[in-house]
Protein backbone atom coordinates (compact mmCIF):
# COMPACT_ATOMS: atom_id res chain seq x y z
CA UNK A 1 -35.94 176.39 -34.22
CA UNK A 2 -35.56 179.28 -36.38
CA UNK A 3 -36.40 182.83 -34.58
CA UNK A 4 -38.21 186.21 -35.98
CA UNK A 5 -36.50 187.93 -38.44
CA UNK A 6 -35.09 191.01 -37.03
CA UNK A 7 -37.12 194.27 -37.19
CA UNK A 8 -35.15 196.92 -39.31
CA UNK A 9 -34.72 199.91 -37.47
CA UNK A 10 -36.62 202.70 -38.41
CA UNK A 11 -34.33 205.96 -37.15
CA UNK A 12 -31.00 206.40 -39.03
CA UNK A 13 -27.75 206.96 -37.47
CA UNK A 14 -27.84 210.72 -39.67
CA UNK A 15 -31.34 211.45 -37.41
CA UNK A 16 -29.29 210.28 -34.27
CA UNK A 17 -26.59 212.14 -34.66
CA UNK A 18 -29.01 215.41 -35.76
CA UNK A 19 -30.87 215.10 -32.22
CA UNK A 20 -27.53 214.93 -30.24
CA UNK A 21 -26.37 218.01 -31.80
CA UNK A 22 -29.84 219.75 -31.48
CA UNK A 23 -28.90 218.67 -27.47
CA UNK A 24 -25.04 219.65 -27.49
CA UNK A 25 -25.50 222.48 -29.54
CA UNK A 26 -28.27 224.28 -27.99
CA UNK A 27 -30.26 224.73 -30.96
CA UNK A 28 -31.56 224.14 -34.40
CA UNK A 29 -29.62 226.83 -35.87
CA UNK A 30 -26.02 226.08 -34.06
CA UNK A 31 -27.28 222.32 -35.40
CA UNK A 32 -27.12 222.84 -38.07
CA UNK A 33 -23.83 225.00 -38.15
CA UNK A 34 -21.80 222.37 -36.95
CA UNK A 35 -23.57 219.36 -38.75
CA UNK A 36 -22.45 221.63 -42.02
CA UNK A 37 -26.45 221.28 -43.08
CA UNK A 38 -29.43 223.25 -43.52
CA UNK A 39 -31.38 223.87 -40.56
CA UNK A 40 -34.59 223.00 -42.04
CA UNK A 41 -32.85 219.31 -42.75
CA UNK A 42 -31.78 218.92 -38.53
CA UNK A 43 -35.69 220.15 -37.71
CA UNK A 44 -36.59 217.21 -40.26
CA UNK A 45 -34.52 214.51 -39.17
CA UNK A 46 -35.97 215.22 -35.34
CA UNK A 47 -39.19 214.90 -36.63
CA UNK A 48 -38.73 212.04 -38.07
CA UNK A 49 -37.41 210.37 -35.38
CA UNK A 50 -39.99 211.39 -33.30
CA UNK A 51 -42.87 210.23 -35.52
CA UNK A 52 -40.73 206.70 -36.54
CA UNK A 53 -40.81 205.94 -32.44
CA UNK A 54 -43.81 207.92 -31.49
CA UNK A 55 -42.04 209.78 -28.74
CA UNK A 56 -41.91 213.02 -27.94
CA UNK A 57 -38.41 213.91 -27.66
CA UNK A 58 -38.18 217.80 -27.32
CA UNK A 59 -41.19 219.72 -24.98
CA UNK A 60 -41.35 223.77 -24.97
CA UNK A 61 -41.12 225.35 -22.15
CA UNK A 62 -41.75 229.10 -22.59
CA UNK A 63 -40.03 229.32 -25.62
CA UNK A 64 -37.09 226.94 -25.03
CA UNK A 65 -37.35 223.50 -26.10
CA UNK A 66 -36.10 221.20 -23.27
CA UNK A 67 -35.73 217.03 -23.21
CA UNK A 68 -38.69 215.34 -21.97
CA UNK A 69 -37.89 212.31 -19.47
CA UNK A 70 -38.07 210.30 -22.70
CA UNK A 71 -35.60 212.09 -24.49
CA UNK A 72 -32.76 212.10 -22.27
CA UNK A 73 -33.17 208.81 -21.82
CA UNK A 74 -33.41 208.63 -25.75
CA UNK A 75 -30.06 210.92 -26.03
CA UNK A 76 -27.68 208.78 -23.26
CA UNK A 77 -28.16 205.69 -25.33
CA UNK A 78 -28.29 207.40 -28.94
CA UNK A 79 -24.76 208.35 -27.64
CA UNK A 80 -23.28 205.10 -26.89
CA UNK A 81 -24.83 204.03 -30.27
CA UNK A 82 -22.73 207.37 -32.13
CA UNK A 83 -20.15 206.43 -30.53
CA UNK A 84 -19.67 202.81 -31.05
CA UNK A 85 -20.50 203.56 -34.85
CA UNK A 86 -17.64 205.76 -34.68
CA UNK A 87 -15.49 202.54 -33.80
CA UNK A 88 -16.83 200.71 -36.36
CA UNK A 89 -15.89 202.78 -38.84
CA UNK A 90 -12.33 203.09 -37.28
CA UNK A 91 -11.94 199.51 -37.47
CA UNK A 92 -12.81 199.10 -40.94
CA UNK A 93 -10.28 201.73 -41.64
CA UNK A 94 -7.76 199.68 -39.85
CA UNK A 95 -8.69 196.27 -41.18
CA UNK A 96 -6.96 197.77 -44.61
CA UNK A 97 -4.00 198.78 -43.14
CA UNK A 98 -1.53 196.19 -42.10
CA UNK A 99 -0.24 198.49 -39.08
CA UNK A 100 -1.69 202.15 -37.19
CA UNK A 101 -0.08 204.85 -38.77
CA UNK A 102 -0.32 206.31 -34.83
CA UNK A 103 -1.12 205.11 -31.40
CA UNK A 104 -1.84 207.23 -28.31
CA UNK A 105 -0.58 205.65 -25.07
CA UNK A 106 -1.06 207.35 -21.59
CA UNK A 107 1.39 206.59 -18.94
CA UNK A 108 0.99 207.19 -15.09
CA UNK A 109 4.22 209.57 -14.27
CA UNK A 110 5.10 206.74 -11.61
CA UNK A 111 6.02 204.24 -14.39
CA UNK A 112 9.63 203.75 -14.97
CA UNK A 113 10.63 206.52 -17.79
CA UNK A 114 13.28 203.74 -19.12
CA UNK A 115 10.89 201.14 -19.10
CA UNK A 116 8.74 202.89 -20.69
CA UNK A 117 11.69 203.93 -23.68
CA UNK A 118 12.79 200.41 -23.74
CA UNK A 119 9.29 199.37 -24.43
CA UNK A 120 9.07 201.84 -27.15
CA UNK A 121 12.28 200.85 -28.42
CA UNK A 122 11.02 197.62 -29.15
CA UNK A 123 7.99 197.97 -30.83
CA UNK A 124 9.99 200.30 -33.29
CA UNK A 125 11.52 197.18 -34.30
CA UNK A 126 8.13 195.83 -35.67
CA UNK A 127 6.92 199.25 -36.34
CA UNK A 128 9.27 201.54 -37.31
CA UNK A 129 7.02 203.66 -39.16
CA UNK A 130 4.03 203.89 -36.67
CA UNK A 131 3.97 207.68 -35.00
CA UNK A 132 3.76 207.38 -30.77
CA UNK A 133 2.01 210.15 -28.76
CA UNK A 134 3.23 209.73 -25.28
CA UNK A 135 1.19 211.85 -22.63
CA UNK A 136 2.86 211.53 -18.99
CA UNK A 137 -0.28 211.59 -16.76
CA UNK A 138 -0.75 212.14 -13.15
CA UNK A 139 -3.88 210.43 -11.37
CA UNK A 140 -7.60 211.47 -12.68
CA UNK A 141 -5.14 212.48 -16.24
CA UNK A 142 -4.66 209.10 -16.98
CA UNK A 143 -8.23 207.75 -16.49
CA UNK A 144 -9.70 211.36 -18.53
CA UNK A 145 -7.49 210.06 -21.37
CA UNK A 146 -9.27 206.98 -21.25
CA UNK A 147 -12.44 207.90 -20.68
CA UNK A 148 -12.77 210.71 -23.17
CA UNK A 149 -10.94 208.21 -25.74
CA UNK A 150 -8.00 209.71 -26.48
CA UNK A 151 -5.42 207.07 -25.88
CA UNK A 152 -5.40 203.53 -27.18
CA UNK A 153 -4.20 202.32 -24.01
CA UNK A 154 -2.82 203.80 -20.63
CA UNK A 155 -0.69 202.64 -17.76
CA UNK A 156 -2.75 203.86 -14.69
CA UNK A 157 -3.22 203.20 -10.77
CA UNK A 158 -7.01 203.44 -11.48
CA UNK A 159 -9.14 201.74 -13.65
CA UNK A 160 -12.08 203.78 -14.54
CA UNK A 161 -15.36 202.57 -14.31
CA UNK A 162 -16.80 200.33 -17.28
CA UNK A 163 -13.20 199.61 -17.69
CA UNK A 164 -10.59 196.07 -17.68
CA UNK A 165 -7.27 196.12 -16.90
CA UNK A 166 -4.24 194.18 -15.82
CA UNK A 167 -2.25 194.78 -12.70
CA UNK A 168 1.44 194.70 -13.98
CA UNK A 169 3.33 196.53 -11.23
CA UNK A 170 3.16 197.25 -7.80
CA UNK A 171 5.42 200.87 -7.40
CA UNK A 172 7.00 201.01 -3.84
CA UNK A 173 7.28 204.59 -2.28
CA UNK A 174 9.75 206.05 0.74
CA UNK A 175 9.78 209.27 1.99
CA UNK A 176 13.31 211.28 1.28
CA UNK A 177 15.10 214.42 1.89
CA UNK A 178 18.78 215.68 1.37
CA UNK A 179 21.17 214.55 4.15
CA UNK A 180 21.16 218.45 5.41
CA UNK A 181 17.67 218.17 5.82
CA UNK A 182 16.86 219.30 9.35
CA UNK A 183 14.38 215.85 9.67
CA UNK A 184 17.67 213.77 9.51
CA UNK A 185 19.35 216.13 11.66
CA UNK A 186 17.38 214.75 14.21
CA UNK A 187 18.94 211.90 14.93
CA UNK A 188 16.33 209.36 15.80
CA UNK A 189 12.91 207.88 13.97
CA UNK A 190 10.33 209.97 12.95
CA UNK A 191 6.77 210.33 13.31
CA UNK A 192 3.80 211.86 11.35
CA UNK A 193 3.56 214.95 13.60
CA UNK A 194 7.70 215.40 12.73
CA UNK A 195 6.98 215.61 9.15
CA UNK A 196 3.94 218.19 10.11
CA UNK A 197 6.18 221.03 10.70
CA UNK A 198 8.44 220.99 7.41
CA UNK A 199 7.81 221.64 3.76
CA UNK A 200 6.01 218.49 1.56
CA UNK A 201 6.60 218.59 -1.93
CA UNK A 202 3.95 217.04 -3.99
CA UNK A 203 2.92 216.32 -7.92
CA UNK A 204 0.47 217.65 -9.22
CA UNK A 205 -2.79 215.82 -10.67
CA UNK A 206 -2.69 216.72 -14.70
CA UNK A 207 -6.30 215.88 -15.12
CA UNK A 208 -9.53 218.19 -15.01
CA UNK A 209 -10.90 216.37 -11.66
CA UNK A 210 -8.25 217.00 -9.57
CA UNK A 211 -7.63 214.77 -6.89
CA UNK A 212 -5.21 214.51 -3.98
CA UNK A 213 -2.91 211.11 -3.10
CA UNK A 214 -0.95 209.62 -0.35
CA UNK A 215 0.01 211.61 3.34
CA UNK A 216 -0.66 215.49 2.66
CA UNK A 217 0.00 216.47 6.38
CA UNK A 218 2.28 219.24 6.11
CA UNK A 219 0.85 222.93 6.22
CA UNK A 220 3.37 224.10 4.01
CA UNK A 221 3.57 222.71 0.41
CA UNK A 222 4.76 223.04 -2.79
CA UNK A 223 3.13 221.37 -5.95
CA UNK A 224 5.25 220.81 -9.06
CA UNK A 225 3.90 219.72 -12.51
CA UNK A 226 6.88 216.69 -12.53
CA UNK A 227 8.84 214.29 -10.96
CA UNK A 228 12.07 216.16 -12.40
CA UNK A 229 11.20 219.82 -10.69
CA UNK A 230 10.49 217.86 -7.64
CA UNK A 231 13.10 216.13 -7.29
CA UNK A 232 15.93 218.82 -8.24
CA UNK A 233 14.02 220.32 -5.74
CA UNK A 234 14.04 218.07 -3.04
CA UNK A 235 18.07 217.48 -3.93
CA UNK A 236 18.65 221.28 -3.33
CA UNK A 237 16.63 220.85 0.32
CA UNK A 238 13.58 222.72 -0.70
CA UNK A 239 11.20 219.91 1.22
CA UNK A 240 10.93 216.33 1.22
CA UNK A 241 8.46 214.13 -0.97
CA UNK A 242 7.32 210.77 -1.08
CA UNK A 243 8.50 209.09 -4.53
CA UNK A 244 8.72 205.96 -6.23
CA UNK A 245 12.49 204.26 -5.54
CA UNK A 246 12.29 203.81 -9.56
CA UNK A 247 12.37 207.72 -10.18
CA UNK A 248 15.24 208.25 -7.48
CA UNK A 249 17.29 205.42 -7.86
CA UNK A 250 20.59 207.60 -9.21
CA UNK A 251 19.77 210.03 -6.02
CA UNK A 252 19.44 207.14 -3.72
CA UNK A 253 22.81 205.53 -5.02
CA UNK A 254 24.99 208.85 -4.64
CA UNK A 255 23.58 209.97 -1.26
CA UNK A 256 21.83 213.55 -2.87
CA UNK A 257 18.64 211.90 -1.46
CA UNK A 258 18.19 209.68 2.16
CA UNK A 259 15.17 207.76 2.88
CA UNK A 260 13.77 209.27 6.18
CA UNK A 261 13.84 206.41 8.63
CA UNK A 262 9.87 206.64 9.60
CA UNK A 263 9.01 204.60 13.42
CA UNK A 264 5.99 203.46 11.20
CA UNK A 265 4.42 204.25 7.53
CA UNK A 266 7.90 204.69 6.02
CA UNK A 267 6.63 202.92 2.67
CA UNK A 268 3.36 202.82 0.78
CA UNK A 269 2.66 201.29 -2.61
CA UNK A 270 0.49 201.66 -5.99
CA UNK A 271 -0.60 199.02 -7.92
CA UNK A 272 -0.51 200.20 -11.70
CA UNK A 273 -2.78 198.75 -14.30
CA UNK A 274 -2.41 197.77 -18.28
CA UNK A 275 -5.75 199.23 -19.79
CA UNK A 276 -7.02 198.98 -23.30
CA UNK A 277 -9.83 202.19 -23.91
CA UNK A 278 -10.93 199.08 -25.91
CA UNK A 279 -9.31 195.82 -27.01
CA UNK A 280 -11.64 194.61 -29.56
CA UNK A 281 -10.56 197.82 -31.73
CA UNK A 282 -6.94 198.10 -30.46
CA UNK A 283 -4.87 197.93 -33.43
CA UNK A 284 -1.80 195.49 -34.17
CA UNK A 285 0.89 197.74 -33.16
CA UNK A 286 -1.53 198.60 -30.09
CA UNK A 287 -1.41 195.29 -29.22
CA UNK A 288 1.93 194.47 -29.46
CA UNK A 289 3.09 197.29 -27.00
CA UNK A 290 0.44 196.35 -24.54
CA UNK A 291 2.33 192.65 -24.97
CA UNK A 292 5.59 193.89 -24.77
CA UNK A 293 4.62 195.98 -21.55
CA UNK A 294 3.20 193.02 -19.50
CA UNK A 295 6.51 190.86 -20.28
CA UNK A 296 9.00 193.69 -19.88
CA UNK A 297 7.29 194.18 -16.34
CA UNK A 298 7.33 190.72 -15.69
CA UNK A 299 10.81 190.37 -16.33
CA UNK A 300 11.58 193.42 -14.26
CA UNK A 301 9.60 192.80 -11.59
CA UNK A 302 11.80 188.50 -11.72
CA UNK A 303 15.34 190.30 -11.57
CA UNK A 304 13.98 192.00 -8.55
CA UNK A 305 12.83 189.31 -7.15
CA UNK A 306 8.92 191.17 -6.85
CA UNK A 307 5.95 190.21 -7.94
């Protein structure tokens, strides 16, 4: 059985995107400004819209024009609809290109740095002449990148909501200090209320909604922007930190750094997750690092014997 043809739609992406900058831009005027149009051409295209669906979109109050219930409602999805245009329009670009000329890739600071490179390494086999922007996040960084779209895929311990992603690694942490730390000068296993009294220090989150993660006991602190501060810091007995074995592995191995031996809670874990902002779109080259991440992982996580 055959259905109804469909309706054709009677508002044009031009009037959509008109009404959301009316909304983001505060005005007609300001509109129009930043549409590069004539303002009588935004008031227009909101009219028509209006009339085409028979909704009142805009209501005056005083002399301010504010969204009725109907026209934020109106607005939320006309964004989704922008925005997936947008993507469209990406896609097509990308269809005629046999590789991106550049990805965006967000990576949670906990990753491996030389995974990471080795990664890299390998897709410049394939791509040699596809640009990389590498952002190092920290927590709510890596899921803004994602959520405001600016990354075509991220490595994060969080997946945002309305997002997919694939757990590839689960990052062990221990607590460490220099062997002249006064904790190990104490000679026996620690507790909580020992690590209380003595200087933590801590990364910081590198996204707008900051957020704090893991044991944040001690009164005194010190928050660093990287792993590298922190841990030059740690080696030269400024505090101790909690921190993935990955990033301390050299410090571990030539005794600058000594796991604290904790009477309980002397390890914690993150899972990290593979995360496409969206894999329909994703380009080739996009797709091939995501690929090459899940089975460099793998094969890490096999010659460690983890999981």
């Amino acid at each position: 059985m055959t259905g109804a043809p469909h309706a054709s739609p009677q508002i044009t992406l031009e009037q959509w995107r008109a009404l959301l900058a009316v909304v983001d831009e505060g005005g007609y005027a300001a509109a129009a400004e930043a549409l590069n149009k004539s303002q009588s051409a935004i008031s227009y295209a909101v009219q028509k819209l209006e009339s085409g669906l028979g909704v009142r979109v805009f209501a005056l109050e005083g002399r301010r024009a504010v969204l009725t219930p109907a026209g934020e409602l109106l607005c939320r999805r006309a964004r989704l609809l922008v925005s997936e245009a947008a993507e469209l329009e990406k896609v097509a670009a990308r269809l005629e290109q046999r590789f991106e000329a550049e990805i965006h890739v967000a990576v949670e600071a906990i990753f491996p740095t030389w995974l990471m490179l080795d990664c890299l390494a390998e897709l410049a086999q394939d791509f040699p002449d596809t640009r990389v922007q590498l952002y190092e996040t920290v927590l709510t960084g890596t899921e803004e990148a994602l959520l405001e779209r600016r990354v075509d895929l991220a490595i994060s311990g969080r997946v945002p909501v309305g997002f997919l992603g694939d757990a590839v690694m689960r990052t062990r942490f221990v607590p460490v200090a220099t062997p002249s730390h006064p904790l190990h000068q104490l000679g026996r296993q620690l507790t909580y209320q020992d690590l209380r009294g003595h200087r933590q220090l801590v990364i910081r989150d590198s996204g707008v909604r900051r957020i704090d993660a893991g044991w944040l006991g001690s009164e005194q602190r010190w928050t660093l922007s990287n792993f590298a501060s922190s841990i030059r810091a740690a080696c030269q007995g400024m505090g101790f930190a909690w921190y993935p074995e990955d990033k301390i592995a050299a410090e571990l191995a030539s005794g600058a750094l000594m796991v604290l031996p904790m009477r309980e809670g002397g390890e914690r874990f993150a899972e990290l997750y593979l995360i496409y902002t969206d894999r329909d779109y994703a380009g080739p080259a996009s797709r091939q690092l995501g690929e090459i991440l899940r089975r460099r992982v793998a094969e890490r996580c096999r010659q460690k014997g983890g999981v």
